[in-house]
N, C-alpha and C. Protein backbone atom coordinates (compact mmCIF):
# COMPACT_ATOMS: atom_id res chain seq x y z
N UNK A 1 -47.03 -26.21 -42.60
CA UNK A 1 -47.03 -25.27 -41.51
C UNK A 1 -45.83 -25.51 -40.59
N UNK A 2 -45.56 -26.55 -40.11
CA UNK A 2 -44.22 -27.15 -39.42
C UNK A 2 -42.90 -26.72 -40.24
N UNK A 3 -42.71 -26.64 -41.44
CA UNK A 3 -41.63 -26.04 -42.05
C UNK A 3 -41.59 -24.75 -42.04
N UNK A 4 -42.55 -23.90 -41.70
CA UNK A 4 -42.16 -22.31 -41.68
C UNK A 4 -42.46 -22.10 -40.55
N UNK A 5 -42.50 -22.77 -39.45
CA UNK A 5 -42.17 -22.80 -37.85
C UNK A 5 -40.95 -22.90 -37.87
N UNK A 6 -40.36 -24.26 -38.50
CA UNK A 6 -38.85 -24.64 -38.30
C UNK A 6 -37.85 -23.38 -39.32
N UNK A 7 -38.38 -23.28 -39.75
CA UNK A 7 -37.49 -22.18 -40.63
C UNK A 7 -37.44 -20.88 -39.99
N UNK A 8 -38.74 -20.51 -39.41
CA UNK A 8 -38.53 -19.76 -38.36
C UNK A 8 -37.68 -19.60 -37.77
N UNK A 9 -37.89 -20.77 -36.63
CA UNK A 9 -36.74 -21.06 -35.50
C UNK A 9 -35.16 -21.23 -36.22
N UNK A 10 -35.29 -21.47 -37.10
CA UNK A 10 -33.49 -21.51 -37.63
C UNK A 10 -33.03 -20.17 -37.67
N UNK A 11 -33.89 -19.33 -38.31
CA UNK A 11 -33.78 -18.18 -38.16
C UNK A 11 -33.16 -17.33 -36.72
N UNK A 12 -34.29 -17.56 -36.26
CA UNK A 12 -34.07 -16.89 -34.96
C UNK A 12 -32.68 -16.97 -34.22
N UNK A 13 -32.29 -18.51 -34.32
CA UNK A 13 -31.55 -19.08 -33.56
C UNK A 13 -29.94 -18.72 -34.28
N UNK A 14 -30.00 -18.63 -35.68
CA UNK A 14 -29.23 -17.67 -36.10
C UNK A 14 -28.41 -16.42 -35.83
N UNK A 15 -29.85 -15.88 -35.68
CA UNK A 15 -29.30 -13.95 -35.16
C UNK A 15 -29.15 -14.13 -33.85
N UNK A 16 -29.93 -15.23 -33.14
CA UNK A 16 -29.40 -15.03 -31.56
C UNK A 16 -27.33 -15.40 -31.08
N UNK A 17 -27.18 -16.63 -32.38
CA UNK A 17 -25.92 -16.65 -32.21
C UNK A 17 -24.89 -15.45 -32.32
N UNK A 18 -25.28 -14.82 -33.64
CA UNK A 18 -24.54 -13.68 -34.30
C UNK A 18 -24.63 -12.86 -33.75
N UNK A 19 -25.67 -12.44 -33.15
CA UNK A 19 -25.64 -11.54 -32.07
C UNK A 19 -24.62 -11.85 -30.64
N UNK A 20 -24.10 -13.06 -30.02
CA UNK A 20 -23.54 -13.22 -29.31
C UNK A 20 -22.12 -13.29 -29.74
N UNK A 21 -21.87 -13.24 -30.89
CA UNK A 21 -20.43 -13.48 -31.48
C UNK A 21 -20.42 -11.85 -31.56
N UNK A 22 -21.22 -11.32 -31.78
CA UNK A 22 -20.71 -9.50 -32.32
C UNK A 22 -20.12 -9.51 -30.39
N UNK A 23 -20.95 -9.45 -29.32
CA UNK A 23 -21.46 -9.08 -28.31
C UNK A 23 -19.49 -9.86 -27.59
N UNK A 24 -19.20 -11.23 -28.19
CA UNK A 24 -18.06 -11.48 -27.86
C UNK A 24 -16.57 -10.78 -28.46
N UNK A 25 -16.81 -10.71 -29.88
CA UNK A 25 -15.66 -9.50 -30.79
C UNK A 25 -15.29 -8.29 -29.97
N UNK A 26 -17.02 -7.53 -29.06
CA UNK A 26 -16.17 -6.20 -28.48
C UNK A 26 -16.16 -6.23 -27.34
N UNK A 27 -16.76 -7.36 -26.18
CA UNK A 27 -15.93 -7.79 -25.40
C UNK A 27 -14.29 -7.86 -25.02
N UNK A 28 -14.10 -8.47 -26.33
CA UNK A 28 -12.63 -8.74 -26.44
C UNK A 28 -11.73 -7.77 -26.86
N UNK A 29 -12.24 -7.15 -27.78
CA UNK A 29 -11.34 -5.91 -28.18
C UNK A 29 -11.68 -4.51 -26.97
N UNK A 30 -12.61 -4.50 -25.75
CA UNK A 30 -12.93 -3.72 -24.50
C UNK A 30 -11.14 -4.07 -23.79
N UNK A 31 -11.25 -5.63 -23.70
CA UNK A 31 -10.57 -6.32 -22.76
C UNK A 31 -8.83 -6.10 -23.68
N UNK A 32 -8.95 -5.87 -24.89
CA UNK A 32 -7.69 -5.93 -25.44
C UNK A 32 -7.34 -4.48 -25.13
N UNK A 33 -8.07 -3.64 -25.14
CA UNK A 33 -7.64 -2.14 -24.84
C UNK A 33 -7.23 -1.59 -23.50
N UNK A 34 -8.40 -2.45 -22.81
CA UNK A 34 -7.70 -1.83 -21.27
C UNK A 34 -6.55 -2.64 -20.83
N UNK A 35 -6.23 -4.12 -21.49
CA UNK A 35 -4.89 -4.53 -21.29
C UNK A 35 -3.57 -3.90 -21.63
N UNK A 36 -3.70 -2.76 -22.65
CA UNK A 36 -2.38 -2.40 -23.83
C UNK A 36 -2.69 -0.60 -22.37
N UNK A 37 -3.65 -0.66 -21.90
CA UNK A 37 -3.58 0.71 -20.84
C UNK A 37 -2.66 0.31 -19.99
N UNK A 38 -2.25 -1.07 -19.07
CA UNK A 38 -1.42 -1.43 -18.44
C UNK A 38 0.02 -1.31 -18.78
N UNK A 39 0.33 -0.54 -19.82
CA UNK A 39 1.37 -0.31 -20.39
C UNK A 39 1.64 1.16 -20.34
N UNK A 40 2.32 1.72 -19.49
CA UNK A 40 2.97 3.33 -19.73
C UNK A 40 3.79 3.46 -20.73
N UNK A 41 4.19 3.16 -21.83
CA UNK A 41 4.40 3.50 -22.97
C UNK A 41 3.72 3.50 -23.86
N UNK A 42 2.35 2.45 -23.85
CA UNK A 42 1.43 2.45 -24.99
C UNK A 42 0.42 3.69 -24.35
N UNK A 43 0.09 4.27 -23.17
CA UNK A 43 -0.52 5.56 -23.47
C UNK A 43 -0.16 6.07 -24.03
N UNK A 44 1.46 6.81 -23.48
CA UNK A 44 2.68 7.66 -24.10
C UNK A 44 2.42 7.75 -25.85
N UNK A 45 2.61 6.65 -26.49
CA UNK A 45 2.52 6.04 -27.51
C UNK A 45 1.02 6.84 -28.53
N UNK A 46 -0.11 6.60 -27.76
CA UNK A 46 -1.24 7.17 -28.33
C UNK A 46 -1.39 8.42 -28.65
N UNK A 47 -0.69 9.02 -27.42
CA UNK A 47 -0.49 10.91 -27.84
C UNK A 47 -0.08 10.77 -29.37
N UNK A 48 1.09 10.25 -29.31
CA UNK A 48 1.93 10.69 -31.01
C UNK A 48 1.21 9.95 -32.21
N UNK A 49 0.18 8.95 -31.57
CA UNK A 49 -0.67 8.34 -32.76
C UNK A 49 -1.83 8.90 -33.34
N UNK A 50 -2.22 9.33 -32.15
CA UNK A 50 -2.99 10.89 -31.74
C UNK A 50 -2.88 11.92 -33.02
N UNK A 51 -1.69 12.54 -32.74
CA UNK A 51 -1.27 13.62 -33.55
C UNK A 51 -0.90 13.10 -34.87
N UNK A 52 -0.38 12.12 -35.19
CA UNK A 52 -0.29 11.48 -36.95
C UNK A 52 -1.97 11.13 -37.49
N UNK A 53 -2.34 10.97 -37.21
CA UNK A 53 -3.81 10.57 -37.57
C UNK A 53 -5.21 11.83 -37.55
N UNK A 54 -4.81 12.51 -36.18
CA UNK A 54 -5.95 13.27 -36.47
C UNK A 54 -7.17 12.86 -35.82
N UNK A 55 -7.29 11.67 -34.91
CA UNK A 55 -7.96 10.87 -34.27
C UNK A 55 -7.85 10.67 -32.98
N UNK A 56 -8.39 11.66 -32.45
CA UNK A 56 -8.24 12.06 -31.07
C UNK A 56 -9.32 11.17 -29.92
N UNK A 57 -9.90 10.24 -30.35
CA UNK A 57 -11.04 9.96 -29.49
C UNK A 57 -9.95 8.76 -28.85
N UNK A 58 -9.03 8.01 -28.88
CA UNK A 58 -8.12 7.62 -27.75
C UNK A 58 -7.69 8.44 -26.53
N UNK A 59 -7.30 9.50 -26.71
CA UNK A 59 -7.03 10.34 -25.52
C UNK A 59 -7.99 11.11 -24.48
N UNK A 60 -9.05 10.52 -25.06
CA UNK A 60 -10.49 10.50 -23.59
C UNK A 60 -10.04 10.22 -22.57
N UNK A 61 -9.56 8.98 -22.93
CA UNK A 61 -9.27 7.99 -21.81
C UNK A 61 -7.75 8.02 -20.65
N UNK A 62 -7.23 8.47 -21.45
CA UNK A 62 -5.76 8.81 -20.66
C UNK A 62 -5.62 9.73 -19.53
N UNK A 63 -6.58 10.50 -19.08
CA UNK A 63 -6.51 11.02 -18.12
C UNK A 63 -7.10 10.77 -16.84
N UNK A 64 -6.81 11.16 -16.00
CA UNK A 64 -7.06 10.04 -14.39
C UNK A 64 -8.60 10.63 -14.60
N UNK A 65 -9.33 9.52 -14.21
CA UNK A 65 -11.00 9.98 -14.30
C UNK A 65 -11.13 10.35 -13.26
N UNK A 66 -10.40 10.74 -12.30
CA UNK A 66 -10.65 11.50 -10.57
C UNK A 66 -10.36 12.41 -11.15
N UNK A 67 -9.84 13.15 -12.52
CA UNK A 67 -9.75 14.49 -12.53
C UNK A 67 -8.41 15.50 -12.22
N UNK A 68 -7.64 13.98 -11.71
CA UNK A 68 -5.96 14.87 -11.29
C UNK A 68 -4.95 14.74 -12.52
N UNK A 69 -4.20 15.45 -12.48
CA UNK A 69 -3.54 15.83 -13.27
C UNK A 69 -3.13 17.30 -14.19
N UNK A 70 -2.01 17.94 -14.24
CA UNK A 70 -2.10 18.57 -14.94
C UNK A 70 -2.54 19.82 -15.52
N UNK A 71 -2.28 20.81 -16.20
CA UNK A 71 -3.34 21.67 -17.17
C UNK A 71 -2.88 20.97 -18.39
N UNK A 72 -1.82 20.62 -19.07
CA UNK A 72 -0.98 19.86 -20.58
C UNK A 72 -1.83 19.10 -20.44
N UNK A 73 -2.19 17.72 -19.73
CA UNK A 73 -2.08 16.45 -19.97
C UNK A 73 -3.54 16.76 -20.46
N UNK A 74 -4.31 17.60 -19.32
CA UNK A 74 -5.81 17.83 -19.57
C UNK A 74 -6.17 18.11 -20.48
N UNK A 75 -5.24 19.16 -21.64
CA UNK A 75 -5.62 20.14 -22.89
C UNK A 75 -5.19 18.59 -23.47
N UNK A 76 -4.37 17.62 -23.29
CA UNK A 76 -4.36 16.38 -24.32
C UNK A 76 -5.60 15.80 -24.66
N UNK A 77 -5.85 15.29 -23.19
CA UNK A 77 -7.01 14.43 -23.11
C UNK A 77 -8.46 14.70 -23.67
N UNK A 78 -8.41 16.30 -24.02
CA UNK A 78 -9.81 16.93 -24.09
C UNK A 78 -9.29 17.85 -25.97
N UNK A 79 -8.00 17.79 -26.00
CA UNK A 79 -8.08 18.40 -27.55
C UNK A 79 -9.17 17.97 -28.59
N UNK A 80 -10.01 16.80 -28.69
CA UNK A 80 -11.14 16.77 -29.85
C UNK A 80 -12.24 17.91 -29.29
N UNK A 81 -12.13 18.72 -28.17
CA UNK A 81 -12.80 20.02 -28.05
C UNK A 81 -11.97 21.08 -28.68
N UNK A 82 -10.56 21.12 -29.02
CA UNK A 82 -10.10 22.36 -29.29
C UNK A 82 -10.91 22.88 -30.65
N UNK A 83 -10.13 24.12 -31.22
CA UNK A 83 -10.34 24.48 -32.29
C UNK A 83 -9.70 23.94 -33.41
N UNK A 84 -9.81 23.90 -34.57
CA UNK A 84 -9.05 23.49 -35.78
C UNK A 84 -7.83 24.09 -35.19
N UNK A 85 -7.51 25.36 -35.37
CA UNK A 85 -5.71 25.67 -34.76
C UNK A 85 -5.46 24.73 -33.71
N UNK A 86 -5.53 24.88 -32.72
CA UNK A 86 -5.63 24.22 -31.54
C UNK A 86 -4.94 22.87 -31.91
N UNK A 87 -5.86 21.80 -32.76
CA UNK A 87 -5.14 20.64 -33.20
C UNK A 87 -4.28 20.27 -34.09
N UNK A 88 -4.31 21.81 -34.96
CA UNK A 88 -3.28 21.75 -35.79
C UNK A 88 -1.81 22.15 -35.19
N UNK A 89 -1.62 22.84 -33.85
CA UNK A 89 -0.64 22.85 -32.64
C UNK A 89 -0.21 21.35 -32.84
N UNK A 90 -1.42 21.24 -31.54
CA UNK A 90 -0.94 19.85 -31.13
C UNK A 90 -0.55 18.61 -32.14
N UNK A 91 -1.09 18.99 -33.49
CA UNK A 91 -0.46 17.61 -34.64
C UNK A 91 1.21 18.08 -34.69
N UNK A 92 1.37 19.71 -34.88
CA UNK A 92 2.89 19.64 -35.27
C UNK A 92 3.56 19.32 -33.90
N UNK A 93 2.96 19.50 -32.52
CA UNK A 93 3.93 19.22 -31.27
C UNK A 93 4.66 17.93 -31.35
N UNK A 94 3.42 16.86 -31.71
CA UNK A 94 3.25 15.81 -30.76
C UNK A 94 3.63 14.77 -32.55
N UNK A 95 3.59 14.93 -33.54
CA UNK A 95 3.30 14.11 -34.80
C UNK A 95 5.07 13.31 -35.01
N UNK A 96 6.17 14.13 -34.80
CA UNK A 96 6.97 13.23 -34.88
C UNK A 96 7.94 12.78 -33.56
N UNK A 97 6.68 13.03 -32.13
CA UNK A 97 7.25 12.67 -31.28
C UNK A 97 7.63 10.93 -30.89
N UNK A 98 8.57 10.33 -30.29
CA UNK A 98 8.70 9.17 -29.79
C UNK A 98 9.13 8.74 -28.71
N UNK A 99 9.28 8.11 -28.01
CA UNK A 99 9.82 7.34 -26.59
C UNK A 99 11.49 7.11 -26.66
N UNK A 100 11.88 7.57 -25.70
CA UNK A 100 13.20 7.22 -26.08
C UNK A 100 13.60 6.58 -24.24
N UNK A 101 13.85 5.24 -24.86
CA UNK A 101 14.35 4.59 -23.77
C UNK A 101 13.07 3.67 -23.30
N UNK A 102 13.49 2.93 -22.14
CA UNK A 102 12.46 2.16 -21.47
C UNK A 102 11.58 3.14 -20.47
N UNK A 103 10.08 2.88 -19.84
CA UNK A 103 9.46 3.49 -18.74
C UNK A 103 9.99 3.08 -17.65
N UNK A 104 10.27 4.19 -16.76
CA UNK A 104 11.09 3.72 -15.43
C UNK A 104 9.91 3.86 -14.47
N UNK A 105 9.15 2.61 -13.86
CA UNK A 105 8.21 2.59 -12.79
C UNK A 105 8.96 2.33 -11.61
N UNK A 106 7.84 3.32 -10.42
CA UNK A 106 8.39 2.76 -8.89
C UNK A 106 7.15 3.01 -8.71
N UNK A 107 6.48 1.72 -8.11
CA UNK A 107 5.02 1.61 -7.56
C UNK A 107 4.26 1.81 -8.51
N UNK A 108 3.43 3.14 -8.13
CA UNK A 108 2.17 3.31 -8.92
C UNK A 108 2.26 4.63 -9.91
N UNK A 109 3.44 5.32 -9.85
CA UNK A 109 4.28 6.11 -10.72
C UNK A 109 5.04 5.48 -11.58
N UNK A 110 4.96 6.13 -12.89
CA UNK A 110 6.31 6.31 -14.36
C UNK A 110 6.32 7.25 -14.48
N UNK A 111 7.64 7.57 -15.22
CA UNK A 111 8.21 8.44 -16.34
C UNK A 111 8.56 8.13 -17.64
N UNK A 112 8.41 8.40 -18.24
CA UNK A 112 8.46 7.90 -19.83
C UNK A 112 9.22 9.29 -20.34
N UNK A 113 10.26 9.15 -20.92
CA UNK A 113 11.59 9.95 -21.78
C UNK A 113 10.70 10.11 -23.09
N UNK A 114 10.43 11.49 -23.45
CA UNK A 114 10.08 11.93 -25.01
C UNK A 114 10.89 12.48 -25.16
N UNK A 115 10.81 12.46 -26.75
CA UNK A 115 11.49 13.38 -27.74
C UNK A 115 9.92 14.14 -28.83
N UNK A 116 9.85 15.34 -28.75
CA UNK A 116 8.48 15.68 -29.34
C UNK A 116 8.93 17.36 -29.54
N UNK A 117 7.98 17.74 -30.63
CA UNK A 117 7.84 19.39 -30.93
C UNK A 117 8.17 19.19 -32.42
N UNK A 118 8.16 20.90 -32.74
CA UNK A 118 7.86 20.51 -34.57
C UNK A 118 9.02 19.73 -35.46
N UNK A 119 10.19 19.78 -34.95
CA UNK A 119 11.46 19.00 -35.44
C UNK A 119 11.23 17.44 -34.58
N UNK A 120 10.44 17.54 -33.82
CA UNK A 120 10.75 16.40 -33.22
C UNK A 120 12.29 15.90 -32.24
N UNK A 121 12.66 17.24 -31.77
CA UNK A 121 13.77 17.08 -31.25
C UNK A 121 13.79 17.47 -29.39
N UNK A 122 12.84 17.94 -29.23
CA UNK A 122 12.59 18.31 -27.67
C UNK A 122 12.85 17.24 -26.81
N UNK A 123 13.24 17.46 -25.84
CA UNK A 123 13.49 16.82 -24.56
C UNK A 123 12.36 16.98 -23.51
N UNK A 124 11.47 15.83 -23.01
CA UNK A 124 10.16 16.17 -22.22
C UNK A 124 10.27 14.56 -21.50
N UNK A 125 9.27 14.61 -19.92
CA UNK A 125 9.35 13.48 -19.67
C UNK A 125 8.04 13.57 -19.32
N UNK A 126 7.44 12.55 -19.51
CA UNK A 126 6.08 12.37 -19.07
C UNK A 126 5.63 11.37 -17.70
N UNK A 127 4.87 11.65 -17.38
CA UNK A 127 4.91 11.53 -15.75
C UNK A 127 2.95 11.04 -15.95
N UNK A 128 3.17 9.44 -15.14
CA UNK A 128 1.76 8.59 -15.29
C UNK A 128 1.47 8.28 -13.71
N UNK A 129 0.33 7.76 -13.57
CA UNK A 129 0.41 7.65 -12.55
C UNK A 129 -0.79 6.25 -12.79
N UNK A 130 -0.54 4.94 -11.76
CA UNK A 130 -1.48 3.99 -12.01
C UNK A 130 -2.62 4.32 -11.05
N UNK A 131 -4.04 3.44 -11.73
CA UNK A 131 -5.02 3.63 -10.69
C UNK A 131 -5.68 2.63 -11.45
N UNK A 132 -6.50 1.68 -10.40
CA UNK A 132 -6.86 0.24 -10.38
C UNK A 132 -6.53 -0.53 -11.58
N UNK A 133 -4.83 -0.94 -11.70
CA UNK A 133 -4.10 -1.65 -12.76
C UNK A 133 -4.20 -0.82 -14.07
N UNK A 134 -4.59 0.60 -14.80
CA UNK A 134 -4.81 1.09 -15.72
C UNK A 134 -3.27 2.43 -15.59
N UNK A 135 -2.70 2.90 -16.38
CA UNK A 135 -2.11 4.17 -16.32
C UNK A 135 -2.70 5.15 -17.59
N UNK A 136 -2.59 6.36 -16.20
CA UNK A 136 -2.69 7.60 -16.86
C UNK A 136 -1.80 8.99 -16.92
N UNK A 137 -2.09 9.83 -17.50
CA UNK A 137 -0.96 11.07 -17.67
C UNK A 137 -1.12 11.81 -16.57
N UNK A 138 -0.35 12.23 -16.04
CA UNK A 138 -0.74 12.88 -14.78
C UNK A 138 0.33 14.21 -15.36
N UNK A 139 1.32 14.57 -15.75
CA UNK A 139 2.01 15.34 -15.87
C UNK A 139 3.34 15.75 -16.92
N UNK A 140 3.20 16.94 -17.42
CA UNK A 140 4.99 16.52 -18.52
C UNK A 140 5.61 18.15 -18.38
């Protein structure tokens, strides 16, 4: 009877670990994401990863959660509502867009230099704005 108590408890004590190791993995990958947000080029960055993939549930997040910003940045942030056309737009806008140059911050504002549209040759600057250490799109 003492051995399928203790086997029990090994048990238990098992899933209680594994359960704290899952519970630490997305901890960390929470904490790895909102760190790479402190970066106005790695938002920038997500749009065009955005549009190569087809995997729009990153750009939830890019927009100021007070709601400012934009009508563009907004139709970004919210395209996994568009229509099939709609994202098939935004894949040819945005799919061989890239950063050109460094983000120029002053304070709690950037600009970030694109190159984006169906050649991938447009001239656009994108315009972030920080709010509690995170950046978001505020404008392009």
């Amino acid at each position: 009877m003492n051995y399928k108590y203790l086997l029990l408890l090994s048990f238990l004590s098992l899933t209680l670990l594994n359960c704290n190791q899952n519970e630490s993995t997305t901890s960390s990958r929470t904490e790895k994401e909102a760190k790479d947000q402190t970066n106005p080029t790695w938002v920038v960055n997500q749009i065009f990863e955005a549009a190569r993939t087809s995997k729009y549930d990153a750009l939830l997040t890019l927009c100021d959660p007070n709601g400012t910003g934009d009508g563009d940045v907004k139709t970004i942030c919210s395209i996994y509502l568009a229509s099939a056309e709609e994202k098939d737009e935004f894949n040819s806008y945005f799919k061989f867009g890239q950063i050109v140059g460094n983000a120029v911050i002053a304070g709690n504002e950037a600009t970030v230099q694109i190159k984006f549209g169906p050649q991938g040759n447009k001239d656009e600057t994108m315009n972030l704005t920080k709010l509690d250490g995170k950046w978001y799109l505020s404008s392009f």
